[in-house]
Protein backbone atom coordinates (compact mmCIF):
# COMPACT_ATOMS: atom_id res chain seq x y z
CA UNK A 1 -31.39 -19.27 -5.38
CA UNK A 2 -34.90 -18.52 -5.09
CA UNK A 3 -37.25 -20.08 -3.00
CA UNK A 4 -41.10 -18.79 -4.08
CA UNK A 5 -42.24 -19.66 -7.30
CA UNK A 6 -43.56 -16.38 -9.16
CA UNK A 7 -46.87 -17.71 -10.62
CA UNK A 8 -47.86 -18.34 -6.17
CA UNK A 9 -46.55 -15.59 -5.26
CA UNK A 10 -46.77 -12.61 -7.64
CA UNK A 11 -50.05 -11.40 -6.27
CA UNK A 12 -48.35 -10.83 -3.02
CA UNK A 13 -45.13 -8.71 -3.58
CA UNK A 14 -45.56 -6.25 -1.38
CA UNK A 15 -44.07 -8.91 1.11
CA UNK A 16 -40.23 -8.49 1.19
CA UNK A 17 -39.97 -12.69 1.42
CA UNK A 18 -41.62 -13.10 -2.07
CA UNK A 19 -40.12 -10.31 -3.35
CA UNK A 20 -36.79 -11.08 -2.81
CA UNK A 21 -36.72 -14.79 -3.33
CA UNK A 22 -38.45 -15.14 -6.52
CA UNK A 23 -37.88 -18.21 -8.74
CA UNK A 24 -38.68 -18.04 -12.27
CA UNK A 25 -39.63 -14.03 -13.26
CA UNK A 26 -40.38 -13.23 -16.51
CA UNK A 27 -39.56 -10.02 -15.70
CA UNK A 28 -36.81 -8.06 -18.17
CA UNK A 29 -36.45 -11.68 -20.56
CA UNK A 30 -36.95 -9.51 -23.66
CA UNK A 31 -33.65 -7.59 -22.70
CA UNK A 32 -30.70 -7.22 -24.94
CA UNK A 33 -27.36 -6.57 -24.58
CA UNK A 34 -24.14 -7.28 -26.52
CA UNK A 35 -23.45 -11.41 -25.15
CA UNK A 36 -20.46 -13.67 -26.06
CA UNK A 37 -21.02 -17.01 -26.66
CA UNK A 38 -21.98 -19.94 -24.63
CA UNK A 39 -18.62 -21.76 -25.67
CA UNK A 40 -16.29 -18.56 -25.11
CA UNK A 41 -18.00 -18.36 -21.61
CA UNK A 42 -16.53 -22.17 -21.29
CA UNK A 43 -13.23 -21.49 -22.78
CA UNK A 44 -12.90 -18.19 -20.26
CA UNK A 45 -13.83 -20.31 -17.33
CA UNK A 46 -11.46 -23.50 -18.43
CA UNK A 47 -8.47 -21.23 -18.44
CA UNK A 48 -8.91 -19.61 -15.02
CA UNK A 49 -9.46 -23.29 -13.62
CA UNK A 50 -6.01 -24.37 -15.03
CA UNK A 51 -4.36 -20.71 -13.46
CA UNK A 52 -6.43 -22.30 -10.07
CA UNK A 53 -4.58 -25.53 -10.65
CA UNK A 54 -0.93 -24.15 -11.01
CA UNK A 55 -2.10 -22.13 -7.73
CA UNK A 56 -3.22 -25.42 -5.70
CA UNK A 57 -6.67 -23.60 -5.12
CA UNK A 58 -9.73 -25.12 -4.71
CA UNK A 59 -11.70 -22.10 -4.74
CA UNK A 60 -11.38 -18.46 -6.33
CA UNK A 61 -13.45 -15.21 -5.06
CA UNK A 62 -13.45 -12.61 -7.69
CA UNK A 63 -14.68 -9.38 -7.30
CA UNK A 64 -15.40 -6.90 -9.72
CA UNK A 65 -16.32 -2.90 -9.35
CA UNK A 66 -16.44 0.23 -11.79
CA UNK A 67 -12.74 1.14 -10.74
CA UNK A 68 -10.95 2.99 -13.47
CA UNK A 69 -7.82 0.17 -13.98
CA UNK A 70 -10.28 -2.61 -13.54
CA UNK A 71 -13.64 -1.72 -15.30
CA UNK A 72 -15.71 -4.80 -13.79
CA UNK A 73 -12.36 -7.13 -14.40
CA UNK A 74 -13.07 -10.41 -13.64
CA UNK A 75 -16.39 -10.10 -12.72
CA UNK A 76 -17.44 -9.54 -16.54
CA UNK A 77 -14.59 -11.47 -17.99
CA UNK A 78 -16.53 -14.64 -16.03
CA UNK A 79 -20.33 -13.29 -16.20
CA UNK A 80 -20.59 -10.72 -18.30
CA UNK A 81 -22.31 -8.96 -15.22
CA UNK A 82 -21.46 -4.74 -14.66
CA UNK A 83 -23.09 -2.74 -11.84
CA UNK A 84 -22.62 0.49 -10.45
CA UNK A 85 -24.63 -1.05 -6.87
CA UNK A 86 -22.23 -0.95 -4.54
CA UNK A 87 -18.43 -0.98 -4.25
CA UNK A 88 -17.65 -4.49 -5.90
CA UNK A 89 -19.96 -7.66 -6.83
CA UNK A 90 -18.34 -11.12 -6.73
CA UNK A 91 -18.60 -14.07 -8.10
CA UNK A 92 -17.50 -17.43 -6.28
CA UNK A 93 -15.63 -19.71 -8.38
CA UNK A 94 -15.15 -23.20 -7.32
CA UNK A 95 -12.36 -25.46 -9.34
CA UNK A 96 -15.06 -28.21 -9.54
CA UNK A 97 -18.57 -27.06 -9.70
CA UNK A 98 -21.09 -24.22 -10.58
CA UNK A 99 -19.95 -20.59 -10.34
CA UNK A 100 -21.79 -18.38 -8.43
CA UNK A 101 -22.64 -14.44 -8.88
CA UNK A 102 -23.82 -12.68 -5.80
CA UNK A 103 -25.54 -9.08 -6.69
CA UNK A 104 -26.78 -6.83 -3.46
CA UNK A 105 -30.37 -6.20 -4.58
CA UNK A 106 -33.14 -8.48 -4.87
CA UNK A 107 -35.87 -8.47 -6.28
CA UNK A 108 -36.98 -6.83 -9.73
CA UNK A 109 -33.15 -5.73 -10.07
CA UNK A 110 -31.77 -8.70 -9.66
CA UNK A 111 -34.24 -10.61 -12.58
CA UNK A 112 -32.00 -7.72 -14.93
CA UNK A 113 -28.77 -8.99 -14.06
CA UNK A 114 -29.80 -12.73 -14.91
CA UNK A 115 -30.59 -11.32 -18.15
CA UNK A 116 -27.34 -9.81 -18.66
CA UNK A 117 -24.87 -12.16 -16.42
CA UNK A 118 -25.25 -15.10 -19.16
CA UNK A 119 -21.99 -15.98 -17.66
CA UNK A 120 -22.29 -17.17 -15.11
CA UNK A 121 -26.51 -19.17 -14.40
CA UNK A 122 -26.43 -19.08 -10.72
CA UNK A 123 -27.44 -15.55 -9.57
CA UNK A 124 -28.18 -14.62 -6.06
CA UNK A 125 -28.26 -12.06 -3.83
CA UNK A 126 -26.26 -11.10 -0.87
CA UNK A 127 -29.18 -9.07 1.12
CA UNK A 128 -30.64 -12.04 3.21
CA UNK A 129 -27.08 -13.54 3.92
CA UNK A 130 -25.98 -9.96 5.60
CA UNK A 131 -23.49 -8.93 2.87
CA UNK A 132 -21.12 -10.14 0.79
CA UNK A 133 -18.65 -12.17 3.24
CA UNK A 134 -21.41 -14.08 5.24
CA UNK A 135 -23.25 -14.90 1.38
CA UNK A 136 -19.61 -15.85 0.15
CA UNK A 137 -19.21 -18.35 3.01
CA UNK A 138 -22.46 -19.63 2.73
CA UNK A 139 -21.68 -20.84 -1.07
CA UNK A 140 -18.38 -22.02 0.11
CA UNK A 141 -19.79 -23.78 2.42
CA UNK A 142 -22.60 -25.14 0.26
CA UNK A 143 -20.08 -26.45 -2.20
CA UNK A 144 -18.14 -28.24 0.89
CA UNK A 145 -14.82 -26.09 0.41
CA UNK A 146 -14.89 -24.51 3.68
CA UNK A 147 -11.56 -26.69 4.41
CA UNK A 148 -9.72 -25.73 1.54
CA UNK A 149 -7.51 -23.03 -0.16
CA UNK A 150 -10.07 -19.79 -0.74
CA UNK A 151 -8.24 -17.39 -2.90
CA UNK A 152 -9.24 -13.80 -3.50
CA UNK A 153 -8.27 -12.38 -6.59
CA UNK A 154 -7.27 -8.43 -6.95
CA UNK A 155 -10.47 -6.45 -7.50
CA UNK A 156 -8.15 -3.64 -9.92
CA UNK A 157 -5.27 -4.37 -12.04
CA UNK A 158 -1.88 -5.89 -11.14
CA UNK A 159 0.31 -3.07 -10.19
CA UNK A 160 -1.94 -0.26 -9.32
CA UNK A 161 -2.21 -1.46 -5.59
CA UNK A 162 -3.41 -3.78 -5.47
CA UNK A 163 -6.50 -4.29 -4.01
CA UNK A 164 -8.65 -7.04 -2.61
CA UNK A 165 -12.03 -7.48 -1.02
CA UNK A 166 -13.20 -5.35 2.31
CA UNK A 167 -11.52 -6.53 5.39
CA UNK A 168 -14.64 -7.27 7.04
CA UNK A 169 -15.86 -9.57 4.52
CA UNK A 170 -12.68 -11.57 4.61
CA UNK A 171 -13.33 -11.66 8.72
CA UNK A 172 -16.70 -12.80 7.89
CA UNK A 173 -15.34 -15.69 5.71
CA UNK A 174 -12.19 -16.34 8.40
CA UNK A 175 -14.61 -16.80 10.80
CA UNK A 176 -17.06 -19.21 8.72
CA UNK A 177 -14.82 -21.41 7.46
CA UNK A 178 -12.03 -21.41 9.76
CA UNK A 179 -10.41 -24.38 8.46
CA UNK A 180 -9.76 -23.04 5.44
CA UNK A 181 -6.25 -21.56 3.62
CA UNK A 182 -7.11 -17.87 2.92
CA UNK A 183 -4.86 -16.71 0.51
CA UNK A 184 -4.65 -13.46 -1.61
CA UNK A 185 -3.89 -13.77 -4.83
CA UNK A 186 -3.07 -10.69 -6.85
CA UNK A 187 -1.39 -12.11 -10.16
CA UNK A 188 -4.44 -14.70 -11.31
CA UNK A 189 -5.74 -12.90 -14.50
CA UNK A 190 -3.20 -11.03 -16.73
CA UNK A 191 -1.70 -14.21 -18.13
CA UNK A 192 -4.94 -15.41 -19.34
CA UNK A 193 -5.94 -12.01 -20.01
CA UNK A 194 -3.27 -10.49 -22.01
CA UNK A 195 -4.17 -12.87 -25.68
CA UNK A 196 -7.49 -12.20 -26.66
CA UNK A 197 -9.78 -15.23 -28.49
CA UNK A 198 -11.68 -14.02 -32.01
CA UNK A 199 -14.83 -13.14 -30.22
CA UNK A 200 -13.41 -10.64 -27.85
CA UNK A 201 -11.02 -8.98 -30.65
CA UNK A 202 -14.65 -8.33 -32.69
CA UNK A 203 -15.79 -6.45 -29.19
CA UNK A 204 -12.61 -4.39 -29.54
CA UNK A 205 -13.31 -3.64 -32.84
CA UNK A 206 -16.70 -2.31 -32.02
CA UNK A 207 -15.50 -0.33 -28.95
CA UNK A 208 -13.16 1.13 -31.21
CA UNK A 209 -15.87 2.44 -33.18
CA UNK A 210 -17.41 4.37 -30.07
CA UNK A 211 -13.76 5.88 -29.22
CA UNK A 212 -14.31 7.53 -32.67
CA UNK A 213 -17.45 8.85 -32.67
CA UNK A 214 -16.45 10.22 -29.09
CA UNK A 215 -13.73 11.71 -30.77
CA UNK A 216 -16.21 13.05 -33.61
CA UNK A 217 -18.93 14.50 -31.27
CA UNK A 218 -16.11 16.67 -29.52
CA UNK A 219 -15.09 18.33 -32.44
CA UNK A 220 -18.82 18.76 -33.93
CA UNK A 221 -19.57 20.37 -30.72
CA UNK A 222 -16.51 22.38 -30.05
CA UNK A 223 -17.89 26.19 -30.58
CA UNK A 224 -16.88 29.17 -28.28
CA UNK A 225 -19.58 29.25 -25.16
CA UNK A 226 -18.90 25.50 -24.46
CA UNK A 227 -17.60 23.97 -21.69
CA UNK A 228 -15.11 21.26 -21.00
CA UNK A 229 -18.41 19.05 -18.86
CA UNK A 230 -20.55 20.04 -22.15
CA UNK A 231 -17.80 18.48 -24.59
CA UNK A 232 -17.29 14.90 -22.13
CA UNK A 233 -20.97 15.22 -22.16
CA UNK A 234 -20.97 14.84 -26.09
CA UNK A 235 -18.55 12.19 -26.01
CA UNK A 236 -20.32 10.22 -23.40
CA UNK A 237 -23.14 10.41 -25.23
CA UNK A 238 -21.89 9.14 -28.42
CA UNK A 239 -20.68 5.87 -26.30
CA UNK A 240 -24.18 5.09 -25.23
CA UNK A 241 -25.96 5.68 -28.46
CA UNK A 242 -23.89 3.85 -30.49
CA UNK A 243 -24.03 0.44 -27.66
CA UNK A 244 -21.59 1.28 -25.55
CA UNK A 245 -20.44 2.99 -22.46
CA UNK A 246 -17.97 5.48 -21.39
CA UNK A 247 -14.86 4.50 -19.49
CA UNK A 248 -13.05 7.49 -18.65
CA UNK A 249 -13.92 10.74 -20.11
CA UNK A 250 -10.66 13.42 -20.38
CA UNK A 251 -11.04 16.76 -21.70
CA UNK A 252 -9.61 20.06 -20.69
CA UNK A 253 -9.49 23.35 -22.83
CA UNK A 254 -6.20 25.75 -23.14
CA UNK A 255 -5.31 28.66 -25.23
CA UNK A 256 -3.13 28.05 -27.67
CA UNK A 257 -1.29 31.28 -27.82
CA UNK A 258 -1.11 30.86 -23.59
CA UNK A 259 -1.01 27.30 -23.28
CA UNK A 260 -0.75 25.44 -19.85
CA UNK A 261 -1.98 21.93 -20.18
CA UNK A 262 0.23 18.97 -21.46
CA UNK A 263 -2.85 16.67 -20.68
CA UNK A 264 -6.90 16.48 -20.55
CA UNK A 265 -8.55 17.49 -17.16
CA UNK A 266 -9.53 13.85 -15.46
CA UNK A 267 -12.02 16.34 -14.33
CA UNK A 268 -13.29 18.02 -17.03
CA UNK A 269 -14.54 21.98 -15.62
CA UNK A 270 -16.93 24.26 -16.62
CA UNK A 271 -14.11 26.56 -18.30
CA UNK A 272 -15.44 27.97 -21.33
CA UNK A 273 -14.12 27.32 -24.64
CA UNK A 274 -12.87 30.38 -26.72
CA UNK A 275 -11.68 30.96 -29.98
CA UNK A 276 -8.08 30.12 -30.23
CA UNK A 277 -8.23 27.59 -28.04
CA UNK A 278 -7.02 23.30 -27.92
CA UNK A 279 -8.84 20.92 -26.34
CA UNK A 280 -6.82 18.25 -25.24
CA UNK A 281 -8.54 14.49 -24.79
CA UNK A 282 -8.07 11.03 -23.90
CA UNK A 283 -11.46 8.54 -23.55
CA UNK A 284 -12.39 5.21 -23.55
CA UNK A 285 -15.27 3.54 -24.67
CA UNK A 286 -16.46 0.12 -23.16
CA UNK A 287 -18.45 -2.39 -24.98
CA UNK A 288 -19.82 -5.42 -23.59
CA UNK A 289 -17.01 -5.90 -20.91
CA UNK A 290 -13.82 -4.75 -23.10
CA UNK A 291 -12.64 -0.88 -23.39
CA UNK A 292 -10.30 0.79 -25.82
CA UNK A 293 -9.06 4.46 -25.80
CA UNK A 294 -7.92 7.24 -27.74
CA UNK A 295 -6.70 10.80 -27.90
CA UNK A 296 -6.69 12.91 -30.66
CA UNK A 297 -5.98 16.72 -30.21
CA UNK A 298 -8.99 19.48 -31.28
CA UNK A 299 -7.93 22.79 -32.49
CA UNK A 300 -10.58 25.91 -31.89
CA UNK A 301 -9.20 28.02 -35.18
CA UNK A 302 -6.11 28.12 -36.96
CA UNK A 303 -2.99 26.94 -34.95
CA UNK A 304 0.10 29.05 -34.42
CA UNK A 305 3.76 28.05 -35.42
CA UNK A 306 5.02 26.49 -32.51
CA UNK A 307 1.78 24.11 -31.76
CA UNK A 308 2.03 23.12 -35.55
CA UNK A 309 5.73 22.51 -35.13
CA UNK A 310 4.73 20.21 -32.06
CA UNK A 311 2.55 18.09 -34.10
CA UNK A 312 4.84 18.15 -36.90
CA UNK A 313 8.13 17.44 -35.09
CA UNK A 314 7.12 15.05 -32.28
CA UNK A 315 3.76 14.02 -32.24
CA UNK A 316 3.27 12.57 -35.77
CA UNK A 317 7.04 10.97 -35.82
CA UNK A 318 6.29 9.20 -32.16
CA UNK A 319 3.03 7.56 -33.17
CA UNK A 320 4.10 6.54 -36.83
CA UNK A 321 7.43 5.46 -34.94
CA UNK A 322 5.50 3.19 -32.43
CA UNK A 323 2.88 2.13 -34.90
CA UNK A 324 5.84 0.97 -36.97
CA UNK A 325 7.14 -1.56 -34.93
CA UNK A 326 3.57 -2.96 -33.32
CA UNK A 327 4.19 -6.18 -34.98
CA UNK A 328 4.64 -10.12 -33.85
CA UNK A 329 8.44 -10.30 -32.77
CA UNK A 330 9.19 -6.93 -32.04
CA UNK A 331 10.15 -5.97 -28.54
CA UNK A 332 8.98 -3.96 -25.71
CA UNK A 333 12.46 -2.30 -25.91
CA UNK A 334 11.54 -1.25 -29.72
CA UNK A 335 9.12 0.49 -28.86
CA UNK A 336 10.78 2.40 -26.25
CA UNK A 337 13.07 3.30 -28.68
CA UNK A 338 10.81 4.39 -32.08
CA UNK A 339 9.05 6.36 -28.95
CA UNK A 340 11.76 8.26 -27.63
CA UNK A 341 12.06 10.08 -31.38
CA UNK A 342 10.04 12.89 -29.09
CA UNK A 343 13.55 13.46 -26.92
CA UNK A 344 15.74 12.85 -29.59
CA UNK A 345 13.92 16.01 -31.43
CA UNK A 346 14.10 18.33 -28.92
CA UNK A 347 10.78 17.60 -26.75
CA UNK A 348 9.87 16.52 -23.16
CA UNK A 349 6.47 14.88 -22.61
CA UNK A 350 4.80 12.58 -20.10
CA UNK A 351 6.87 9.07 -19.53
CA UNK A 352 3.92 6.88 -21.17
CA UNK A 353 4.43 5.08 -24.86
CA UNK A 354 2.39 2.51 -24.40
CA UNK A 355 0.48 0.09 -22.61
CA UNK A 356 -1.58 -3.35 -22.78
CA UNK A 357 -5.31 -3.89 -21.91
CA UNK A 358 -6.80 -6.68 -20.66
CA UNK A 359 -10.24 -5.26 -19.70
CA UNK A 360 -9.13 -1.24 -18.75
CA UNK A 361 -5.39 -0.59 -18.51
CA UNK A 362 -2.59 -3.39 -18.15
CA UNK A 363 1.06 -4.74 -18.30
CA UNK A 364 2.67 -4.45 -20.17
CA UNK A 365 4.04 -1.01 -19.71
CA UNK A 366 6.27 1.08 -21.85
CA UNK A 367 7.98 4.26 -20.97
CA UNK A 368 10.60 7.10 -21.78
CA UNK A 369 12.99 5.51 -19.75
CA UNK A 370 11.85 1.65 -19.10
CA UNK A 371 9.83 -0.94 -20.72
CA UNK A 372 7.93 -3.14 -17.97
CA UNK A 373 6.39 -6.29 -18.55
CA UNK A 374 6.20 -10.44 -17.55
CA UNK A 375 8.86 -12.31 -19.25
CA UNK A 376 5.67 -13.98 -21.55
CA UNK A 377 4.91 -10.73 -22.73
CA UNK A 378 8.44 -8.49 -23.40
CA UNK A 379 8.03 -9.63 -27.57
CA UNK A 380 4.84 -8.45 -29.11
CA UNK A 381 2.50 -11.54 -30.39
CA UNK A 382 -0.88 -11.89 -32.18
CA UNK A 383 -3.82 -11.22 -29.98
CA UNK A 384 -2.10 -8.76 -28.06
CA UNK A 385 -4.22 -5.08 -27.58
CA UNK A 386 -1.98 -2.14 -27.36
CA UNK A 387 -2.63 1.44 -26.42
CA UNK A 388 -0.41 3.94 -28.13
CA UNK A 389 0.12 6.95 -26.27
CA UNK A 390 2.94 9.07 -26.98
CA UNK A 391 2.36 13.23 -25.59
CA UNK A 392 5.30 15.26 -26.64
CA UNK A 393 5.27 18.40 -24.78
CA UNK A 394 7.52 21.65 -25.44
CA UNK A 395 10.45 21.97 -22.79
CA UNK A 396 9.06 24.91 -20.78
CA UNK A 397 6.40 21.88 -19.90
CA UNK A 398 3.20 24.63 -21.11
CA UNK A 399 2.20 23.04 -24.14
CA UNK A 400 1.77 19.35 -25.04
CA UNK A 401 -0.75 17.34 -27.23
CA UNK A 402 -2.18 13.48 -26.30
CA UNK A 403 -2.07 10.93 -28.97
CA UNK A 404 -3.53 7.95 -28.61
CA UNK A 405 -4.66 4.85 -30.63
CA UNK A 406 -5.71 1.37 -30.19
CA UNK A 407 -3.98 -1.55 -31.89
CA UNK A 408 -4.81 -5.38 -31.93
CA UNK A 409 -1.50 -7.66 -32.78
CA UNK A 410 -1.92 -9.57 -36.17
CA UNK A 411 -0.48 -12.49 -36.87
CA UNK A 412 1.32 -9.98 -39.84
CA UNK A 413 1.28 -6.61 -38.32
CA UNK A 414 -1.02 -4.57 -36.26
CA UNK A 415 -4.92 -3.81 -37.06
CA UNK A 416 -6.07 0.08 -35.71
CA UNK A 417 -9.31 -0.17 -34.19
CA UNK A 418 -9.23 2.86 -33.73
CA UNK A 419 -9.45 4.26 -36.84
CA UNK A 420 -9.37 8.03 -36.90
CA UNK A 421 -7.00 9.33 -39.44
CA UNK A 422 -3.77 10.76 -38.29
CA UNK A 423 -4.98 14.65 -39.74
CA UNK A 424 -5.10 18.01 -37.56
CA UNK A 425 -8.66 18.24 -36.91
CA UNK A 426 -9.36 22.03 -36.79
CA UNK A 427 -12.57 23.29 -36.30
């Protein structure tokens, strides 16, 4: 918290004491981002209490960092807080008491984040407690947990590590509180996660939106002379204008009459697109702390026989298959199997149908030859986001084409939010 009141200090701020413990800025207060509500903040924080409960913790220390399979994660999901500053932020998150964000700078940055992290009220930063583990001990401390169970919840998703916080801030808090249970805890969020309340499904809507005009901007820009950096560039641009942010950005050009890509370049190059050519492409678009993706194929002139076939034969009949049975009480299993149309027709492809998002990428997981999720989750209900993502390739593994769409579970179907129509786009 701060300690200098701005009005007695602000005519001395060249001193790195007022500076960085200011109290009461009115610095960045006419900011404006996209905010959930005051009572969905209290709902969010109510249900990670009770998964605290059923864990016998008294105290939870979430991190949150741009990772790919976490975008923020819990650090959002409580505050509403995303920063590119250092490797994670965290916020401390006591069973009984006030929640606390700790940010690394001080000082005019920090005055943003309150703006934005309406989360979460207590905001400090870590710079005079020497980093993140001594200013997480300190709180702990402060709150009088330093004798109880500390968990420290996965900074990326379940299953893709996973990963916690840097070993020497976990020394720092052994050390400062060593009474305490330590305890890692890699499993807290997906269950609370995974069913998404009325306000977040109208932020997937929205994010939706962006993965479209991404989409859009790719193909209004795709002329021979540009590059694959040039076309991401487009599509990262049409995130931000519209309100958002980009995710991930996946493009990479091929010829079609040559082809050797079944998949977008995670780096997209500065190969030059040409006449005749595909442009293959998966992105997400975040908005205010939720993503969604998409993938829709761009052909560079008219294309040949066997990449029309493709579409024709295994990419339309996979994602009308899957979009078929995205429905309350259908399985995980029925999707595997409306998926696997792209074998049954003569086609290989990469072993992805589908998968869930929480924040960025989740459980449950569907594949070619397995469909992996928590027992809770293995029958589709309403609430549920699903990625579609079938990309049927041609058996000498040269030529394949990414579909992808974004689904929210209705209580009587599915709703696309991502809402591109299923058409060749050919430019």
């Amino acid at each position: 918290m701060g300690q200098y009141e701005f009005s007695k200090v602000c005519h001395a701020l060249h001193l790195n004491k007022n500076f960085g413990n200011l109290e009461d800025s009115p610095w960045h207060k006419d900011a404006v981002y996209p905010r959930f509500s005051p009572a969905e903040y209290r709902r969010r924080h109510e249900a990670l209490r009770g998964a605290m409960r059923e864990k016998g913790l008294d105290c939870l220390v979430v991190g949150g960092s741009s990772n790919l399979m976490s975008i923020w994660g819990g650090v959002v999901w409580l505050s509403g807080h995303m920063d590119h500053r250092s490797v994670s932020n965290y916020v401390v998150f006591p069973l009984k008491g006030e929640p606390t964000l700790l940010y690394p700078m001080a000082g005019t940055h920090i005055w943003a984040v309150k703006q934005q992290a309406v989360g979460v009220r207590d905001v400090r930063s870590s710079r005079g407690a020497g980093g993140f583990g001594k200013a997480i001990a300190a709180r702990v401390k402060e709150l009088g947990l330093e004798t109880g169970a500390i968990g420290f919840a996965s900074i990326n998703m379940e299953g893709w590590g996973p990963e916690f916080l840097p070993v020497n801030y976990y020394l720092d808090i052994q050390e400062a509180c060593p009474k305490a249970r330590l305890v890692l805890v890699p499993d807290i969020f997906h269950k609370i996660w995974y069913l998404k309340s009325p306000e977040e499904l109208a932020f997937y809507r929205k994010s939706g939106e962006l993965c479209d005009r991404a989409v859009e901007a790719i193909a209004a820009r795709a002329k021979p002379g540009v590059t694959e950096r040039q076309l991401a560039a487009s599509a990262s641009f049409a995130m931000s204008d519209g309100g958002g942010y980009p995710h991930f950005l996946i493009v990479g050009i091929t010829p079609m009459a040559d082809p050797s890509q079944i998949f977008g370049n995670p780096n997209p190059s500065d190969r030059v697109l040409e006449e005749g050519d595909m442009i293959n492409n998966e992105l997400a678009a975040g908005y205010g702390g939720v993503t969604t993706q998409i993938g829709h194929p761009i052909f560079v002139g008219k294309p040949p026989e066997r990449v029309r076939k493709l579409w024709e034969e295994a990419v339309l009949p996979s994602a009308r298959g899957i979009e078929e049975v995205l429905r309350p009480g259908k399985t995980l299993e029925d999707i595997r199997v409306a998926g696997n149309v792209i074998v049954r027709n003569g086609y290989t492809g990469r072993p992805t149908l589908i998968h869930g998002i929480d924040i960025a990428t989740s459980a449950p997981h569907v594949w070619m030859e397995a469909a992996e999720g928590h027992d809770y989750e293995q029958t589709l209900q309403a609430g549920m986001v699903i990625m579609s993502e079938p990309n049927p390739a041609t058996t000498d593994g040269r030529l394949g084409l990414f579909f992808g769409r974004t689904y929210i579970i209705t209580g009587g179907g599915h709703e696309r939010v991502t809402k591109l129509p299923f058409d060749m786009i050919v430019v």
